[in-house]
Protein backbone atom coordinates (compact mmCIF):
# COMPACT_ATOMS: atom_id res chain seq x y z
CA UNK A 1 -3.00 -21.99 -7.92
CA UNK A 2 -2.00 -18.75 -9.99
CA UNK A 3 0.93 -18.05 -11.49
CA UNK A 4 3.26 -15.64 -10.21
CA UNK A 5 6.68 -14.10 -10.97
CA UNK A 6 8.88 -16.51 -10.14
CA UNK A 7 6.46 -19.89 -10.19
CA UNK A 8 3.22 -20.89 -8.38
CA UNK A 9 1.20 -19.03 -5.61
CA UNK A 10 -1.32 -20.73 -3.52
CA UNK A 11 -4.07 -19.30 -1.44
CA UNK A 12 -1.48 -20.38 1.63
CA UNK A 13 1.15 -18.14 0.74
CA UNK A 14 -0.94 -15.49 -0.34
CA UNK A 15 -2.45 -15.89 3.20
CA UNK A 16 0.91 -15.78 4.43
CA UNK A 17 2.22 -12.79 2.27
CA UNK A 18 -0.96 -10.99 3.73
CA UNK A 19 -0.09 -11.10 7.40
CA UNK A 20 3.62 -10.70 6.96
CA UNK A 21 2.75 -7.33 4.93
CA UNK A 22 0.14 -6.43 7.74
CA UNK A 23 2.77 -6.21 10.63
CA UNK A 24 5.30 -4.98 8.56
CA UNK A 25 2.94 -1.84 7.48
CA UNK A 26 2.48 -1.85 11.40
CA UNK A 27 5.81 -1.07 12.05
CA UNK A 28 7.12 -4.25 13.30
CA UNK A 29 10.13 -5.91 12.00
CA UNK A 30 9.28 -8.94 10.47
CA UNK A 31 11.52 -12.27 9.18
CA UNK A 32 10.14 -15.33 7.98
CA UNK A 33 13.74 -17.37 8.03
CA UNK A 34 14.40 -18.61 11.78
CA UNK A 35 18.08 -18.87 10.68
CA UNK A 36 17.62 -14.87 11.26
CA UNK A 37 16.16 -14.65 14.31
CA UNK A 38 17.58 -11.56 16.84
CA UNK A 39 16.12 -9.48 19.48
CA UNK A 40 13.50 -7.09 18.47
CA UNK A 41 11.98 -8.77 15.54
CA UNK A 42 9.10 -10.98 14.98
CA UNK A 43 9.17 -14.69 13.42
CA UNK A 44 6.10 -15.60 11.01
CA UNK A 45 6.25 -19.38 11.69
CA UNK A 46 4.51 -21.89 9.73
CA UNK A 47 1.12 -22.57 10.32
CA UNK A 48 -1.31 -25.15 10.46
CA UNK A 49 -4.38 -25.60 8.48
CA UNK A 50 -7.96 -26.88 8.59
CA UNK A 51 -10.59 -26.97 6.04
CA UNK A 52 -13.60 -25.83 7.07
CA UNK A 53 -16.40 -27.70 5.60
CA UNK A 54 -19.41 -26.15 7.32
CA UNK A 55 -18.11 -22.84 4.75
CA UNK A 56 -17.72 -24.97 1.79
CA UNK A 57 -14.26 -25.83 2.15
CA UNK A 58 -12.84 -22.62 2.93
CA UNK A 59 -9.20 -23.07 4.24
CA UNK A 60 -8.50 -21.82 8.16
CA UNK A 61 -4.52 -20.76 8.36
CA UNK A 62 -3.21 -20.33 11.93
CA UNK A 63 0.50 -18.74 12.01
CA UNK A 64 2.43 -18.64 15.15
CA UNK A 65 4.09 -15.02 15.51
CA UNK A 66 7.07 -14.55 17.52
CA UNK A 67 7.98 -11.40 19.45
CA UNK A 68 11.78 -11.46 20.50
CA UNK A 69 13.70 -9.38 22.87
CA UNK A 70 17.33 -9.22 24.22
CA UNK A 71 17.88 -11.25 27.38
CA UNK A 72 17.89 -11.45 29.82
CA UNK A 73 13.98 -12.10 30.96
CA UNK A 74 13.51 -9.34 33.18
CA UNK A 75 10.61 -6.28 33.74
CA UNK A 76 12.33 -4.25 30.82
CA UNK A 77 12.15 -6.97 28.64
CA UNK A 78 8.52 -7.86 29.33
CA UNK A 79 7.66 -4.32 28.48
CA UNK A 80 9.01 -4.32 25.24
CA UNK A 81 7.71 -7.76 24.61
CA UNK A 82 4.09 -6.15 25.46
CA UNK A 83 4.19 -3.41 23.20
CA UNK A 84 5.29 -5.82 20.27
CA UNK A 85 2.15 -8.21 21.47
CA UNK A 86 -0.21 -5.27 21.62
CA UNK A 87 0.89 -4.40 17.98
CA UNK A 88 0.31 -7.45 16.93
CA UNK A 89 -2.84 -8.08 18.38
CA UNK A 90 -4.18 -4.49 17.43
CA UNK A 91 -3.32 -5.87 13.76
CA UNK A 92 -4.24 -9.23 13.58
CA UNK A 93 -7.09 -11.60 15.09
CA UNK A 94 -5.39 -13.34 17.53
CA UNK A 95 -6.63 -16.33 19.69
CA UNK A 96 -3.85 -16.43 21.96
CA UNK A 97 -0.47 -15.40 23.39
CA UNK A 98 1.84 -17.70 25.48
CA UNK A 99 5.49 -16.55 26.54
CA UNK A 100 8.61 -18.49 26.76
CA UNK A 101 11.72 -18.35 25.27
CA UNK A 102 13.22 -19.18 21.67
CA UNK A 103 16.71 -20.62 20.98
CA UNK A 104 18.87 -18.83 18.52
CA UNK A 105 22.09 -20.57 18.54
CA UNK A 106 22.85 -21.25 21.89
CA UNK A 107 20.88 -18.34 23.56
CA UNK A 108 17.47 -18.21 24.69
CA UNK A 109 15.77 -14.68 23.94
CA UNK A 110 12.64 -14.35 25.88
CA UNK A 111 9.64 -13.93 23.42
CA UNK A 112 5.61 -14.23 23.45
CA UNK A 113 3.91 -16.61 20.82
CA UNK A 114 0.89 -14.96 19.45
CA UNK A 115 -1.57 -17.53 17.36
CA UNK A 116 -2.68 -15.61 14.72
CA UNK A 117 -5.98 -16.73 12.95
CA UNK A 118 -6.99 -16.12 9.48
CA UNK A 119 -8.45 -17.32 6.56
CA UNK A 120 -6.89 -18.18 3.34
CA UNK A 121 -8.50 -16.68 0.03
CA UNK A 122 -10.67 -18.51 -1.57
C-alpha cells in the first residue's frame, strides 16, 4: 500500500479511482454511494477480484457499472439507457451488459449492468 492524503491506498482503489475518473472524463455522471442513486447516473459497484497467477499474481478487478434511467421501462427509456451503455463500453473493456431494474427506495428505475474488466496496478 502507499500512503495517501487522508490514509492508505491500495492497488484496488487506485483501480477503482481509475475507472470512476474514466467515465466521468467521458461525460457520464458517476456516484459510487448507492444511497444516491437517481435516474441518469451511473453506480460504480463493488467488484470482485481474482489473482491471476499465470501473470505472477497480478490482481483482476471486475466492477459492475450501473446505467439508470427514469421509469417507467419503455422505448424512450431504452434509448437513453443505450447511449449511456455505448459510453461506457466505448470507455471501458467490458465483458458484458445485462438489463433489469435497480431499487432506490421503493422504485425500480430500469438500468443495464455493464461488467467492467480491468486490472489493478501492480
Amino acid at each position: 500500500m502507499q500512503q495517501a492524503a487522508g490514509g492508505m491506498m491500495g492497488r484496488l482503489n487506485d483501480s477503482y479511482d481509475d475507472l470512476v475518473s474514466a467515465l466521468t472524463t467521458a461525460g457520464l455522471v458517476v456516484i459510487n454511494d448507492s444511497r444516491n442513486a437517481r435516474p441518469g447516473v451511473v453506480i460504480v459497484e463493488p467488484g470482485s477480484v481474482q489473482v491471476s497467477s499465470i501473470r505472477g499474481g497480478q490482481l483482476l478487478v471486475e466492477y459492475p457499472v450501473i446505467a439508470l434511467v427514469p421509469p417507467p421501462g419503455n422505448l424512450d427509456a431504452m434509448r437513453e439507457l443505450n447511449d449511456m451503455v455505448d459510453t461506457i463500453i466505448d470507455t471501458v473493456p467490458a465483458t458484458s451488459a445485462q438489463s433489469g431494474s435497480y431499487s432506490v427506495g421503493s422504485q425500480e428505475l430500469p438500468c443495464i449492468t455493464v461488467s467492467e474488466i480491468g486490472r489493478a496496478h501492480v
